[in-house]
C-alpha atoms as a PDB file:
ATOM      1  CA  UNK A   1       0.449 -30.637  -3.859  1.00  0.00           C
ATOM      2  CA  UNK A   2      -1.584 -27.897  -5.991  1.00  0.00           C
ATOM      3  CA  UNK A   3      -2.378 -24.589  -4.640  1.00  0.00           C
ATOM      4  CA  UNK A   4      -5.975 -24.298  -2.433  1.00  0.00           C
ATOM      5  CA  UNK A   5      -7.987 -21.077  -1.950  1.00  0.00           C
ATOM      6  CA  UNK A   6      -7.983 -20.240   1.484  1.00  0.00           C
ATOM      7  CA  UNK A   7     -11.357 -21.669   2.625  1.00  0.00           C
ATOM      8  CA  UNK A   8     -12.139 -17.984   4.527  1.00  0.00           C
ATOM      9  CA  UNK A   9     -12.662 -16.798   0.852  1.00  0.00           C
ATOM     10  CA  UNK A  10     -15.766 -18.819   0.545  1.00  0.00           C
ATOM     11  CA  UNK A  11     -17.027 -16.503   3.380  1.00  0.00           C
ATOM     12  CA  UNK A  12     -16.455 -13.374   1.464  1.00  0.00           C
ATOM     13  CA  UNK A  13     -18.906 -12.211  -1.207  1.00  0.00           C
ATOM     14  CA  UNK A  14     -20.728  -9.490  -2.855  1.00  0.00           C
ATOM     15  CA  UNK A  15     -17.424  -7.042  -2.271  1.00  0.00           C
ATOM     16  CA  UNK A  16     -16.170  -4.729  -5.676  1.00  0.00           C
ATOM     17  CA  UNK A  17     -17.154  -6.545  -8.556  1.00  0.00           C
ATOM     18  CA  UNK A  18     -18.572  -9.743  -7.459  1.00  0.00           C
ATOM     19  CA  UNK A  19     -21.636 -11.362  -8.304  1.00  0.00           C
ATOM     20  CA  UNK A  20     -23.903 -11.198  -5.757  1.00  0.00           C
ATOM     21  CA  UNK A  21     -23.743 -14.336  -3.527  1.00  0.00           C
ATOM     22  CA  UNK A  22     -20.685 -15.513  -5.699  1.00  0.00           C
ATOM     23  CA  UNK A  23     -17.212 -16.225  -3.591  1.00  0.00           C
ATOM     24  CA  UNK A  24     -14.088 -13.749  -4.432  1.00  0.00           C
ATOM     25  CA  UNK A  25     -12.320 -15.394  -6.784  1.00  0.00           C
ATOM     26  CA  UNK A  26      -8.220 -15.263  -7.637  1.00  0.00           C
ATOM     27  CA  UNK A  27      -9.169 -13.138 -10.714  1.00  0.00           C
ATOM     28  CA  UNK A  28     -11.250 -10.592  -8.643  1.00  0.00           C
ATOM     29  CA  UNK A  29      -8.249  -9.891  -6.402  1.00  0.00           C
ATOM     30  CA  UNK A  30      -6.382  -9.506  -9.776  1.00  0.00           C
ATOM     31  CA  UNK A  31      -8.639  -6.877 -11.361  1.00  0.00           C
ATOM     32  CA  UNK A  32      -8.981  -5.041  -7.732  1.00  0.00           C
ATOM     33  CA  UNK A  33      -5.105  -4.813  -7.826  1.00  0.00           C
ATOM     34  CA  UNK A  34      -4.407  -4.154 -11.238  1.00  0.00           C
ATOM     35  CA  UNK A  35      -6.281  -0.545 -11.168  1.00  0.00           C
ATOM     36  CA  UNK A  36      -4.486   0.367  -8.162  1.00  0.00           C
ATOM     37  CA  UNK A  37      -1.129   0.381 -10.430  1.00  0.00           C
ATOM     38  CA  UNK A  38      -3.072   2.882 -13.015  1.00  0.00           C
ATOM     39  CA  UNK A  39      -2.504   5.546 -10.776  1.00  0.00           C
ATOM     40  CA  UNK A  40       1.365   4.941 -10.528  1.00  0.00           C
ATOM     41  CA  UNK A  41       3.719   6.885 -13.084  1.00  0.00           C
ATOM     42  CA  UNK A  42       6.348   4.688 -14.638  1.00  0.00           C
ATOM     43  CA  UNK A  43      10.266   4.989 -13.286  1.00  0.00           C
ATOM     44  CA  UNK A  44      12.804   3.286 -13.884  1.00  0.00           C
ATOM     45  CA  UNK A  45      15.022   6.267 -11.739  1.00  0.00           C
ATOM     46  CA  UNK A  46      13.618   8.161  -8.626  1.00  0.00           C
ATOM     47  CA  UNK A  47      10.762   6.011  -6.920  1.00  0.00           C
ATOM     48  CA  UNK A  48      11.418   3.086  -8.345  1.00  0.00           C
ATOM     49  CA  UNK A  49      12.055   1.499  -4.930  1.00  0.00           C
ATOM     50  CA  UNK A  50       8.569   2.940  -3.737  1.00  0.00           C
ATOM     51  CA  UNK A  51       7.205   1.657  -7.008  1.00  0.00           C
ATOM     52  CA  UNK A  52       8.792  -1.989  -6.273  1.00  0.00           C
ATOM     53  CA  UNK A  53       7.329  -1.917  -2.659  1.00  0.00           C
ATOM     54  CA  UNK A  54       3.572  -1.771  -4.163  1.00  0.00           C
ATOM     55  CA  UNK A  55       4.086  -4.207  -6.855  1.00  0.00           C
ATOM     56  CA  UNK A  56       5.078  -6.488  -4.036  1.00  0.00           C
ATOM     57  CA  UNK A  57       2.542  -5.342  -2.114  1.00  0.00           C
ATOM     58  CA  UNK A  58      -0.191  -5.999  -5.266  1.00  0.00           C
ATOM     59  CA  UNK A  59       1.268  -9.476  -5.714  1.00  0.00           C
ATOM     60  CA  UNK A  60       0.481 -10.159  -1.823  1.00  0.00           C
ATOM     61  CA  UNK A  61      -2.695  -9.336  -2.363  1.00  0.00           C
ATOM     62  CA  UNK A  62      -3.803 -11.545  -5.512  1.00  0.00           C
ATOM     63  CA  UNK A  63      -2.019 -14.082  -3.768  1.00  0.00           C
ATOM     64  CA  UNK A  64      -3.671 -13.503  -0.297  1.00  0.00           C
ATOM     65  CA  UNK A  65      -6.280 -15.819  -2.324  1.00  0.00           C
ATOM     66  CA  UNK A  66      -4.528 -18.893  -1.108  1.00  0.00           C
ATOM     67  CA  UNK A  67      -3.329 -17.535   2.222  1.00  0.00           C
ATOM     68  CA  UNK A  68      -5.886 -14.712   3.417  1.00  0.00           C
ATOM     69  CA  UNK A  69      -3.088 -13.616   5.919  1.00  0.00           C
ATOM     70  CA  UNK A  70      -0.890 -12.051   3.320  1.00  0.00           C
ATOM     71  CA  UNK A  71      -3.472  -9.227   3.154  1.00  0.00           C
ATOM     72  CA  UNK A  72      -1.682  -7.921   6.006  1.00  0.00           C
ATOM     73  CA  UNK A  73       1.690  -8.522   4.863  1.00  0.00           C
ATOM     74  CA  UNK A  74       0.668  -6.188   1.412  1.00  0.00           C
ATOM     75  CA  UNK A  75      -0.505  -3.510   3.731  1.00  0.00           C
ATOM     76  CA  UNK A  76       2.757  -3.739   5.663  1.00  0.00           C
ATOM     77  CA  UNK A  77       4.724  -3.592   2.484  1.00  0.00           C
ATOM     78  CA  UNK A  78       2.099  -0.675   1.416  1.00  0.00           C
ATOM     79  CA  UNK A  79       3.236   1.103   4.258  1.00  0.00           C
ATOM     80  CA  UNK A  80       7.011   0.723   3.321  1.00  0.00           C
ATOM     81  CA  UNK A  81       6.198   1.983   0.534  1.00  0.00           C
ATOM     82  CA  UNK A  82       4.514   5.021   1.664  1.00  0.00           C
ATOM     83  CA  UNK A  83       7.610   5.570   3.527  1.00  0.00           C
ATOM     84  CA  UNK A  84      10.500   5.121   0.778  1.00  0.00           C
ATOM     85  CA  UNK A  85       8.343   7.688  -1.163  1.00  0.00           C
ATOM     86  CA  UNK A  86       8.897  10.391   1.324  1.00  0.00           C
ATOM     87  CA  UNK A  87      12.652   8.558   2.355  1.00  0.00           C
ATOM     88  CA  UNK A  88      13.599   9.683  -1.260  1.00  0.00           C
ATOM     89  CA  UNK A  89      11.757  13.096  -1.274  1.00  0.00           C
ATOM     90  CA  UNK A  90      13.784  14.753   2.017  1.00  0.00           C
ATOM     91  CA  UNK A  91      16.792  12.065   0.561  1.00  0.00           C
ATOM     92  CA  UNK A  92      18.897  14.856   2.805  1.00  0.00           C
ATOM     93  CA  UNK A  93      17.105  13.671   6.225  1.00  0.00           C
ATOM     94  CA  UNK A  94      19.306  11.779   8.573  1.00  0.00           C
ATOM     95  CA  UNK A  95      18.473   7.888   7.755  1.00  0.00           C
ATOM     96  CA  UNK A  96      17.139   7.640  11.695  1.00  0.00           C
ATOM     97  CA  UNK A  97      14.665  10.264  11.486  1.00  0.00           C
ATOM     98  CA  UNK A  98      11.351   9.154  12.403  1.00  0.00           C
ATOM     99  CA  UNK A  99       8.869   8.550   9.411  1.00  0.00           C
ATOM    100  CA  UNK A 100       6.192  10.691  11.016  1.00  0.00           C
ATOM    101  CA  UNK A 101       8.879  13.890  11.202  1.00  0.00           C
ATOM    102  CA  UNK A 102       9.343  13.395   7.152  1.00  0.00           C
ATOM    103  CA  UNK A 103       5.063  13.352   7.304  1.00  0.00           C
ATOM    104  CA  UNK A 104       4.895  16.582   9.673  1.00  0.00           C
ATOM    105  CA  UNK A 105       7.765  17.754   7.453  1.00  0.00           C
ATOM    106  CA  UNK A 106       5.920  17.646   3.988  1.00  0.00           C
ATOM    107  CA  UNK A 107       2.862  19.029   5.751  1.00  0.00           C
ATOM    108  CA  UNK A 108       4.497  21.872   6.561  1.00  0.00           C
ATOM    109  CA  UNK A 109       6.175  22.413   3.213  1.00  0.00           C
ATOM    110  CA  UNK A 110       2.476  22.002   0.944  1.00  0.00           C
ATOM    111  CA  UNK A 111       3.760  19.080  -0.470  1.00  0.00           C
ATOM    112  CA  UNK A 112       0.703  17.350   1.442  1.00  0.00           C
ATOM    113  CA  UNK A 113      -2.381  18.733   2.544  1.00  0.00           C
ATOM    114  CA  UNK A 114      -3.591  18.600   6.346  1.00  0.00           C
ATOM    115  CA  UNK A 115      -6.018  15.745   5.485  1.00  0.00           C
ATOM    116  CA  UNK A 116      -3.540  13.385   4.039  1.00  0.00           C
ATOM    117  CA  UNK A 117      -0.980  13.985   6.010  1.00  0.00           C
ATOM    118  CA  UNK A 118      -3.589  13.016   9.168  1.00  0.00           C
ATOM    119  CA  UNK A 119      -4.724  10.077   6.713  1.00  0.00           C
ATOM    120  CA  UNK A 120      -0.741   9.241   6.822  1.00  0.00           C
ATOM    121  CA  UNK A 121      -0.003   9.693  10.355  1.00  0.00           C
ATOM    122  CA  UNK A 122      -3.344   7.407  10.920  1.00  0.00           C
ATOM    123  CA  UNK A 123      -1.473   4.471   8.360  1.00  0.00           C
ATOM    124  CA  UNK A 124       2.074   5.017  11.130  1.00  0.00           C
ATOM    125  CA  UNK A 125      -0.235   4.487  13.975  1.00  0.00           C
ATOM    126  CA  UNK A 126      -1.772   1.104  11.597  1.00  0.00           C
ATOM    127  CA  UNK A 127       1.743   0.154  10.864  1.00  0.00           C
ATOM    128  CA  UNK A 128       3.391  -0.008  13.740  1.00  0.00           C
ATOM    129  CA  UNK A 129       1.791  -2.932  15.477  1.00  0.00           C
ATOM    130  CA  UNK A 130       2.292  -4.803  11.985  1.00  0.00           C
ATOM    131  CA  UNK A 131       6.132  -3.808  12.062  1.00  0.00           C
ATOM    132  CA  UNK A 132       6.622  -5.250  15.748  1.00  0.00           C
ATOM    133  CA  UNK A 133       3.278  -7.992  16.593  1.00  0.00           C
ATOM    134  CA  UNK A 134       2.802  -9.882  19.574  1.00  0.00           C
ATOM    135  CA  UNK A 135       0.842 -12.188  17.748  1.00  0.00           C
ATOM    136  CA  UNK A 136      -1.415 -13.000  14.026  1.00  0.00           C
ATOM    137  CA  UNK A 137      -3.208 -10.083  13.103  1.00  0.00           C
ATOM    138  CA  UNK A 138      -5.699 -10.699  10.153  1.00  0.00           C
ATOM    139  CA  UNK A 139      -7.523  -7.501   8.072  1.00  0.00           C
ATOM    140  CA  UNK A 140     -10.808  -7.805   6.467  1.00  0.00           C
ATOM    141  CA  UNK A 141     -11.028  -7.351   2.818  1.00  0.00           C
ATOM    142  CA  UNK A 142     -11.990  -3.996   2.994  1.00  0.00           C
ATOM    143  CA  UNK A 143      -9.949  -2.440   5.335  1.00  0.00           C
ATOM    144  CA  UNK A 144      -7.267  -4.100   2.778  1.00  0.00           C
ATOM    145  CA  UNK A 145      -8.428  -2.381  -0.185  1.00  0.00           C
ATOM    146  CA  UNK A 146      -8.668   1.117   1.457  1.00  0.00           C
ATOM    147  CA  UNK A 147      -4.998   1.023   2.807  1.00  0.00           C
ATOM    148  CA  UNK A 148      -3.670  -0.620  -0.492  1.00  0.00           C
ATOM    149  CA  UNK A 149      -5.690   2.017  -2.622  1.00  0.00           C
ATOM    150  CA  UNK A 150      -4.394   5.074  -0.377  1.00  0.00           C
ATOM    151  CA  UNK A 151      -0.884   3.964  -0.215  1.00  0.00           C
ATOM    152  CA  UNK A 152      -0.836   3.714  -3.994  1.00  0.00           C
ATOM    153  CA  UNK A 153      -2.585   7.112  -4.032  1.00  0.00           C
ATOM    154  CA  UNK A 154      -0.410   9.148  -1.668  1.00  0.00           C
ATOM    155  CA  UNK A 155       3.061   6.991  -3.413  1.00  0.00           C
ATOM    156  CA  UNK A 156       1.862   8.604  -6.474  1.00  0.00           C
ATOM    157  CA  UNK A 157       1.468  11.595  -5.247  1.00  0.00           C
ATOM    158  CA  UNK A 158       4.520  12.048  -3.346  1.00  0.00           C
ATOM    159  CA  UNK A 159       6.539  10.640  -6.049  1.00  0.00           C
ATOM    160  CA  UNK A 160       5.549  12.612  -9.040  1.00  0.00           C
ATOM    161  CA  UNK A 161       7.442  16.205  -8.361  1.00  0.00           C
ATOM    162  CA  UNK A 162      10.589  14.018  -8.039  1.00  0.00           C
ATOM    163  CA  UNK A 163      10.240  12.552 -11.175  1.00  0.00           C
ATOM    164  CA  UNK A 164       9.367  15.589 -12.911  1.00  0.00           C
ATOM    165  CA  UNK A 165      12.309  17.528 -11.485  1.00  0.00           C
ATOM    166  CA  UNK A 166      14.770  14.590 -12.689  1.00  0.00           C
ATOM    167  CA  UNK A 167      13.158  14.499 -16.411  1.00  0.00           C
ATOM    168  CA  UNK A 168      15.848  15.942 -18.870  1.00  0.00           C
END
């Protein structure tokens, strides 16, 4: 059987790059997800697990062309992602501390500033019913793109200093 767009796509139009009136196509998902990973720094080392979270998450995304519900599956992998960033920055932290202590945490130490880390807490609060569902959820295109951009964003971000600090 060969691969179908999800028909919900034909409903969807005129969002990024689109031609007015023109459906999303598979290769407009592409080019929305490929600039995400611009803002990533290469590693091989520290973050790399982060780093293989959101190329998951980007693949979910393109491929949320032929089953719109993986949308939310790449923001829940986004999220993971978010979180092995900041797993890897207090590495020290007892493996049961709570994600949004490690958030408060880096808030506290200037490694984030007040707004992200409330833009942070705000993707924990988004997360959590996607971790443990009582039933479908579905996300709109756009709410999509916003988490998926952020979480690449604040990944970046939180994964950068470690990197440095490990170069020779």
């Amino acid at each position: 059987m060969a691969p179908h767009p999800d028909p919900r796509w034909k409903s969807v139009s005129e969002f990024g790059a689109t031609a007015p009136g023109r459906p999303i196509s598979f290769g407009d998902l592409e080019d929305l997800a490929s600039g995400w990973s611009e803002c990533l720094p290469e590693s091989t080392g520290p973050g790399a697990g982060a780093l293989a979270l959101l190329r998951t998450a980007r693949s979910l995304f393109i491929h949320s062309w032929f089953d719109y519900e993986f949308m939310v599956i790449a923001c829940l992998v986004s999220f993971q992602a978010v979180e092995a960033a900041f797993r890897e920055l207090y590495a020290h932290a007892v493996a049961t501390t709570p994600f949004r202590t490690l958030v408060d945490r880096a808030e506290r130490d200037g490694v984030l500033s007040h707004d992200v880390a409330d833009l942070i807490r705000s993707g924990v609060d988004l997360r959590n019913p996607l971790s443990h569902p009582a039933t479908q959820i579905e996300f709109t295109i756009e709410l999509t793109t916003m988490t998926l951009e952020s979480t690449h964003g604040i990944v970046a971000g939180v994964i950068a200093p470690i990197i440095a600090a490990s170069a020779p």
